[in-house]
PDB file of N, CA and C in Angstrom:
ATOM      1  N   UNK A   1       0.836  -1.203   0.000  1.00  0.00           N
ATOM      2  CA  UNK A   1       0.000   0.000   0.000  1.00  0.00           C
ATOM      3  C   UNK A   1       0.870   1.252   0.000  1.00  0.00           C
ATOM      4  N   UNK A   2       1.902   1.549   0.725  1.00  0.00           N
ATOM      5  CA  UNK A   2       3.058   2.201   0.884  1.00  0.00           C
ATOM      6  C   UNK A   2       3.257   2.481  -0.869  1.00  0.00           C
ATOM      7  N   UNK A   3       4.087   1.714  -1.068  1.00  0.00           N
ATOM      8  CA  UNK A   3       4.742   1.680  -2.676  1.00  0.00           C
ATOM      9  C   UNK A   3       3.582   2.456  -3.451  1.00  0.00           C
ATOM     10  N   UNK A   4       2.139   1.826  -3.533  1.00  0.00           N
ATOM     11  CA  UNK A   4       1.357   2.153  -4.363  1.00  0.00           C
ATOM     12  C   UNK A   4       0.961   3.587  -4.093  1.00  0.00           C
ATOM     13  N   UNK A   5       0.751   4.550  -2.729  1.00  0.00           N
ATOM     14  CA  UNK A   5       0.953   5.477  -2.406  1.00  0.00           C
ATOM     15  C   UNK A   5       1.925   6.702  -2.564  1.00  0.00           C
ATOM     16  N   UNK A   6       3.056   5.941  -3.006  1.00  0.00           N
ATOM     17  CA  UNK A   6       4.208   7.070  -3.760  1.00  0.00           C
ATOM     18  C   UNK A   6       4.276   7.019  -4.902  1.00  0.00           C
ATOM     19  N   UNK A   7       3.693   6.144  -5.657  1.00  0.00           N
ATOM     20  CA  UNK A   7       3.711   5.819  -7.043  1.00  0.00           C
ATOM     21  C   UNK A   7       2.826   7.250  -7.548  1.00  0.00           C
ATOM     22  N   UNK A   8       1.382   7.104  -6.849  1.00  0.00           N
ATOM     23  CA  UNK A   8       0.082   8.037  -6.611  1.00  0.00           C
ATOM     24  C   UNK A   8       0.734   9.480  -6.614  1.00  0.00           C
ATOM     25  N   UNK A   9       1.553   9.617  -5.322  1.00  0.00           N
ATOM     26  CA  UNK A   9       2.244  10.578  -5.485  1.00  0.00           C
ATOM     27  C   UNK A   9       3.196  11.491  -6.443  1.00  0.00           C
ATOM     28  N   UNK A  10       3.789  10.548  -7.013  1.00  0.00           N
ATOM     29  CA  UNK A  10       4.980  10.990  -8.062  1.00  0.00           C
ATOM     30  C   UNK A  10       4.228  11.118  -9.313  1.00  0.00           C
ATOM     31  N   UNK A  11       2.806  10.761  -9.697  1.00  0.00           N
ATOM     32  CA  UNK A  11       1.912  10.780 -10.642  1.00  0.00           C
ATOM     33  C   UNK A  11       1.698  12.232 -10.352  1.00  0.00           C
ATOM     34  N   UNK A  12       1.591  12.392  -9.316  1.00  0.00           N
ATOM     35  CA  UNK A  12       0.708  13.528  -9.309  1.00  0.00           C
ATOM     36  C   UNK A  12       1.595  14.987  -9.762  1.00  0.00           C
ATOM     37  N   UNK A  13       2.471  14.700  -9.593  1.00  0.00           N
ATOM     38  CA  UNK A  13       3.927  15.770  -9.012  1.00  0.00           C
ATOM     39  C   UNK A  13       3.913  15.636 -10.299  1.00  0.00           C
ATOM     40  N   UNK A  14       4.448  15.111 -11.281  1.00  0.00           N
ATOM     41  CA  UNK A  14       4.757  14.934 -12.632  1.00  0.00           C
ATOM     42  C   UNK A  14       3.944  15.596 -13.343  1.00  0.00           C
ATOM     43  N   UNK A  15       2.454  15.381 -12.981  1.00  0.00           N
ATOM     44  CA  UNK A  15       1.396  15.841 -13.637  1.00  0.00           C
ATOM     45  C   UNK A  15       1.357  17.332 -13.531  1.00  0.00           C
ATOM     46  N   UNK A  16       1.629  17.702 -11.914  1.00  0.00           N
ATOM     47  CA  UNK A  16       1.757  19.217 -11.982  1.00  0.00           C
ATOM     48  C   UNK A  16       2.955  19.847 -12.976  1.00  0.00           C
ATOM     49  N   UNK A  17       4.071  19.028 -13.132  1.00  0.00           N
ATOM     50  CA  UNK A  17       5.311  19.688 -13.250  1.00  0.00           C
ATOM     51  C   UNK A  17       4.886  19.675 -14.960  1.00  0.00           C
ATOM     52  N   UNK A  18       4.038  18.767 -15.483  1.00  0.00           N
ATOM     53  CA  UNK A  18       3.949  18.809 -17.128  1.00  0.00           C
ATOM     54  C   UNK A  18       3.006  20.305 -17.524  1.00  0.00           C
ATOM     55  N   UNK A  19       1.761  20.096 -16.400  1.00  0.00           N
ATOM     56  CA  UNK A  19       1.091  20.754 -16.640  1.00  0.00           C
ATOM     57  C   UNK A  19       1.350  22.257 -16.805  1.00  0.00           C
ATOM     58  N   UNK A  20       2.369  22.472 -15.488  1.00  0.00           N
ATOM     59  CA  UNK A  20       2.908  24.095 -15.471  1.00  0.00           C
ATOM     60  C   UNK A  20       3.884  24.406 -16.522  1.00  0.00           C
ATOM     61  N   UNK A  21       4.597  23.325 -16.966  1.00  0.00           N
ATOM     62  CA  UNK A  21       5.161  23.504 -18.223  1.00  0.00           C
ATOM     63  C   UNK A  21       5.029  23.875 -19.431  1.00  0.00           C
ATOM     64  N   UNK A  22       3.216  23.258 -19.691  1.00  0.00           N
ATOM     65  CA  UNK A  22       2.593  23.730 -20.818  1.00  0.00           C
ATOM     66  C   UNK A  22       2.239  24.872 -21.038  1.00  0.00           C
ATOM     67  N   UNK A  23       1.647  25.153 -19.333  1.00  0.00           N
ATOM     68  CA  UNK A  23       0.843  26.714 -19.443  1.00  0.00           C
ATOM     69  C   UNK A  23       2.065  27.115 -19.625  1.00  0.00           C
ATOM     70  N   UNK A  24       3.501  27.439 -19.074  1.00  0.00           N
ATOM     71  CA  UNK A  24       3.862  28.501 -19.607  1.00  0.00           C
ATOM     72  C   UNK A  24       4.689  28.892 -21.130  1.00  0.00           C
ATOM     73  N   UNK A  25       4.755  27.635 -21.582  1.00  0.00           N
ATOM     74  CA  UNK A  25       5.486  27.570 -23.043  1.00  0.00           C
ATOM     75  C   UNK A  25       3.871  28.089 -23.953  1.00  0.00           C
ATOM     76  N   UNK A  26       2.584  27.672 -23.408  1.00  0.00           N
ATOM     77  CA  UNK A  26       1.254  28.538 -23.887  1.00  0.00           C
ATOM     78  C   UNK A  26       1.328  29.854 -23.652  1.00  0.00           C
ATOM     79  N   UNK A  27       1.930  30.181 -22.551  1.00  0.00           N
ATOM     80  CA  UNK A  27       1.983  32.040 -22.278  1.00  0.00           C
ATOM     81  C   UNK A  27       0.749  32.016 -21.599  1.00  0.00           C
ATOM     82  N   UNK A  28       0.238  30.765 -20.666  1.00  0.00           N
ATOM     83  CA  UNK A  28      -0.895  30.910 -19.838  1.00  0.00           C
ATOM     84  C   UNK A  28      -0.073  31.215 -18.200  1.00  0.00           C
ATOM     85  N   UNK A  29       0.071  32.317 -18.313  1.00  0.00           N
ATOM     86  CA  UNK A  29       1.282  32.441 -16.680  1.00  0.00           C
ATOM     87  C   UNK A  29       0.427  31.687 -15.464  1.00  0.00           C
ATOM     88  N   UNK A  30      -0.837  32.502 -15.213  1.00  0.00           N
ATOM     89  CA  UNK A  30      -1.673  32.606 -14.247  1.00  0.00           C
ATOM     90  C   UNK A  30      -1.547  30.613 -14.395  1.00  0.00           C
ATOM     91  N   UNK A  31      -1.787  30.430 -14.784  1.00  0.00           N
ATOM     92  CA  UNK A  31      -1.970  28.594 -14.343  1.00  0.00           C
ATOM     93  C   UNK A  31      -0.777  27.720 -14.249  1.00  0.00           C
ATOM     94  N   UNK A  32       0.509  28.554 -14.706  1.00  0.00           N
ATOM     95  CA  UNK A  32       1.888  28.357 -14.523  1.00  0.00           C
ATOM     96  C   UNK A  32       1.622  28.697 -12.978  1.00  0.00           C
ATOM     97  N   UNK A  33       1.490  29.930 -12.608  1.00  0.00           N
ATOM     98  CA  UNK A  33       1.373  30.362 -11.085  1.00  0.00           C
ATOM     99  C   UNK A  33       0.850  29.537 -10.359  1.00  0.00           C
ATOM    100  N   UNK A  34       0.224  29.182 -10.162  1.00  0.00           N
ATOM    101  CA  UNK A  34      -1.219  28.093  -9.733  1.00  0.00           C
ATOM    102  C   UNK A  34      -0.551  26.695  -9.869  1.00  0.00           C
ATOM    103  N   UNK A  35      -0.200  26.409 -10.436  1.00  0.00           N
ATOM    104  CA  UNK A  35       0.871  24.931 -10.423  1.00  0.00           C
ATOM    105  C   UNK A  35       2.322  24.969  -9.374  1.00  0.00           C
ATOM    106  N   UNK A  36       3.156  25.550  -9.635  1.00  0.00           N
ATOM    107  CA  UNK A  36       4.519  25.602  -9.311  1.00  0.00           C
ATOM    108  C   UNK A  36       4.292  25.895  -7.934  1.00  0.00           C
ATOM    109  N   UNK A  37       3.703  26.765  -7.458  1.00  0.00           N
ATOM    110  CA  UNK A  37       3.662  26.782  -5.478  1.00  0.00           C
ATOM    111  C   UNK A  37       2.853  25.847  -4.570  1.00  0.00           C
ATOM    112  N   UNK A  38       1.941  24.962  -5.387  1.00  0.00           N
ATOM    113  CA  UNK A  38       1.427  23.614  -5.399  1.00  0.00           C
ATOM    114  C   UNK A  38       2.676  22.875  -5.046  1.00  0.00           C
ATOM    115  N   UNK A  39       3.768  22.405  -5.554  1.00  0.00           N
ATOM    116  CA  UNK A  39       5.130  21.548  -5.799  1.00  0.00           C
ATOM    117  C   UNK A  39       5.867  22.292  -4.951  1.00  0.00           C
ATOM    118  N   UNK A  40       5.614  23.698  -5.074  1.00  0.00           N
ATOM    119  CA  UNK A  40       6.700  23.833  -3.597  1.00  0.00           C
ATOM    120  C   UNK A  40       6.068  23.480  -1.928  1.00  0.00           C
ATOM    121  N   UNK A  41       4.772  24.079  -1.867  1.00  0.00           N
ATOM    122  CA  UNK A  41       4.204  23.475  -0.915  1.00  0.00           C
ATOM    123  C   UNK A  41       4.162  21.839  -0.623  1.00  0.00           C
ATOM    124  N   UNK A  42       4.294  20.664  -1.769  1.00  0.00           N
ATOM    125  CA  UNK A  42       4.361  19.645  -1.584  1.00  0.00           C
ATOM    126  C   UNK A  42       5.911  19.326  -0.762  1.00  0.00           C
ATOM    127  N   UNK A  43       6.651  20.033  -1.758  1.00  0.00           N
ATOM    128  CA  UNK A  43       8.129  19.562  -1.321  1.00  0.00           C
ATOM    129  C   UNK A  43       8.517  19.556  -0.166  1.00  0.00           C
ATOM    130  N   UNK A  44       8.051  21.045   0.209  1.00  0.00           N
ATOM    131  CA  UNK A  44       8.449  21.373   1.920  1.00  0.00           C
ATOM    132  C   UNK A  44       7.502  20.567   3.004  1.00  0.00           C
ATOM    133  N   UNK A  45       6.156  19.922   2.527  1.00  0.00           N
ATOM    134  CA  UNK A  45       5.812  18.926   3.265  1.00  0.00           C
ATOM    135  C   UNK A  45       6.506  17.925   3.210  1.00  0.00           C
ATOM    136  N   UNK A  46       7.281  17.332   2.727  1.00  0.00           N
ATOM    137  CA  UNK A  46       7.709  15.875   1.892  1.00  0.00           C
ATOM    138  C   UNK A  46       8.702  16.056   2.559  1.00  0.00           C
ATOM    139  N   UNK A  47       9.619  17.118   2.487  1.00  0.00           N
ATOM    140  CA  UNK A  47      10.764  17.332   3.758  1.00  0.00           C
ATOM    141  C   UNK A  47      10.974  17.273   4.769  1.00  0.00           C
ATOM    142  N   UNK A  48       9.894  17.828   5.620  1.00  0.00           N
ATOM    143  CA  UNK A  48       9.772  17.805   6.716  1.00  0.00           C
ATOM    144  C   UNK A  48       9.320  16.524   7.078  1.00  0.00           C
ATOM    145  N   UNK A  49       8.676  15.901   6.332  1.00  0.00           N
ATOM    146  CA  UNK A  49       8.031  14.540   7.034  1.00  0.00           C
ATOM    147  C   UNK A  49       9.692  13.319   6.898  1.00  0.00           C
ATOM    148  N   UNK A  50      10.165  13.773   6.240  1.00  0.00           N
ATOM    149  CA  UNK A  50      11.207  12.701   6.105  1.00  0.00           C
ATOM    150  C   UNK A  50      11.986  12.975   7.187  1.00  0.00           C
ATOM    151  N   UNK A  51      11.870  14.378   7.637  1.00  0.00           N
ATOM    152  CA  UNK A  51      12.849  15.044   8.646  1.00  0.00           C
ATOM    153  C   UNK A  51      12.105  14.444  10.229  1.00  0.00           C
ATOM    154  N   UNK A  52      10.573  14.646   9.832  1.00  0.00           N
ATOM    155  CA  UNK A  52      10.242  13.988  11.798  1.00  0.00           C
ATOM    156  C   UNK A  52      10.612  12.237  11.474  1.00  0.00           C
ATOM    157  N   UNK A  53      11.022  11.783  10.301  1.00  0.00           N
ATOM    158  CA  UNK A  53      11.230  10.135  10.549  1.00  0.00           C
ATOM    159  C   UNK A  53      12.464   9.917  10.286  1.00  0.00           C
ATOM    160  N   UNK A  54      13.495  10.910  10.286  1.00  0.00           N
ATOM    161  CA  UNK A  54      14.844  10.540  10.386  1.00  0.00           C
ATOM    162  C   UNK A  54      15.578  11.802  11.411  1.00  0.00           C
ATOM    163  N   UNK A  55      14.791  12.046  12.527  1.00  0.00           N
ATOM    164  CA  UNK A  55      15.066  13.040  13.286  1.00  0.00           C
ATOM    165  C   UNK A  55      17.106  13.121  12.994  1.00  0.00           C
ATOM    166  N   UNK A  56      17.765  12.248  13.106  1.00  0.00           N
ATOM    167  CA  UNK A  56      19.587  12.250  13.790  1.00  0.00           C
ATOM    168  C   UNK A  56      19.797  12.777  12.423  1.00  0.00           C
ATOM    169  N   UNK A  57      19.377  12.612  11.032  1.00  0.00           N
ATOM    170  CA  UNK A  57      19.744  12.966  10.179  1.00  0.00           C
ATOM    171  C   UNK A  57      19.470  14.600   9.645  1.00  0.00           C
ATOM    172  N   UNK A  58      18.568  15.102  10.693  1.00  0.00           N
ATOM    173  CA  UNK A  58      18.018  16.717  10.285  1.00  0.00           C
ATOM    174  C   UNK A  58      19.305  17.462  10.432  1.00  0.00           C
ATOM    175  N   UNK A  59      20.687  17.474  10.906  1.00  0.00           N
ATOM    176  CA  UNK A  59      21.533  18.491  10.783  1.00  0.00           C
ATOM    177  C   UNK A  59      22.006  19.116   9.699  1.00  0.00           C
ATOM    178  N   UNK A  60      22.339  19.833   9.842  1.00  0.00           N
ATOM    179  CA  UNK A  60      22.971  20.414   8.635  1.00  0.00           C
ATOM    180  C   UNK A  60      24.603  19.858   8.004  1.00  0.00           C
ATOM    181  N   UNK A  61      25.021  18.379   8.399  1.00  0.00           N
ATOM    182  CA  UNK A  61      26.068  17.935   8.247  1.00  0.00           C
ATOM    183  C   UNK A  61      27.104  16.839   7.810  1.00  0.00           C
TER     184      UNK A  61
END
């Protein structure tokens, strides 16, 4: 269930990252906008969660 859950995930991420790609090679900015802080908001969740399950590894080192 795990596996099939990141699979879900990385579908999705991809999908944003094609999608914002199109709008902006279309010159559709506004839905370029609307995509890309979607993926950053994902990322910095995705970080942090790896960070509360590998707490010794959060240093900077």
């Amino acid at each position: 269930m795990k596996k099939a859950l990141t699979i879900i995930q990385l579908a999705i991420v991809s999908g944003l990252i094609i999608y914002g790609t199109i709008c902006l090679y279309m010159g559709d900015f506004i839905g370029a906008y609307a995509a890309f802080p979607v993926l950053l908001v994902y990322y910095v969740w995705f970080v942090a969660k790896k960070r509360r399950q590998n707490p010794e590894k959060a240093g900077d080192g």
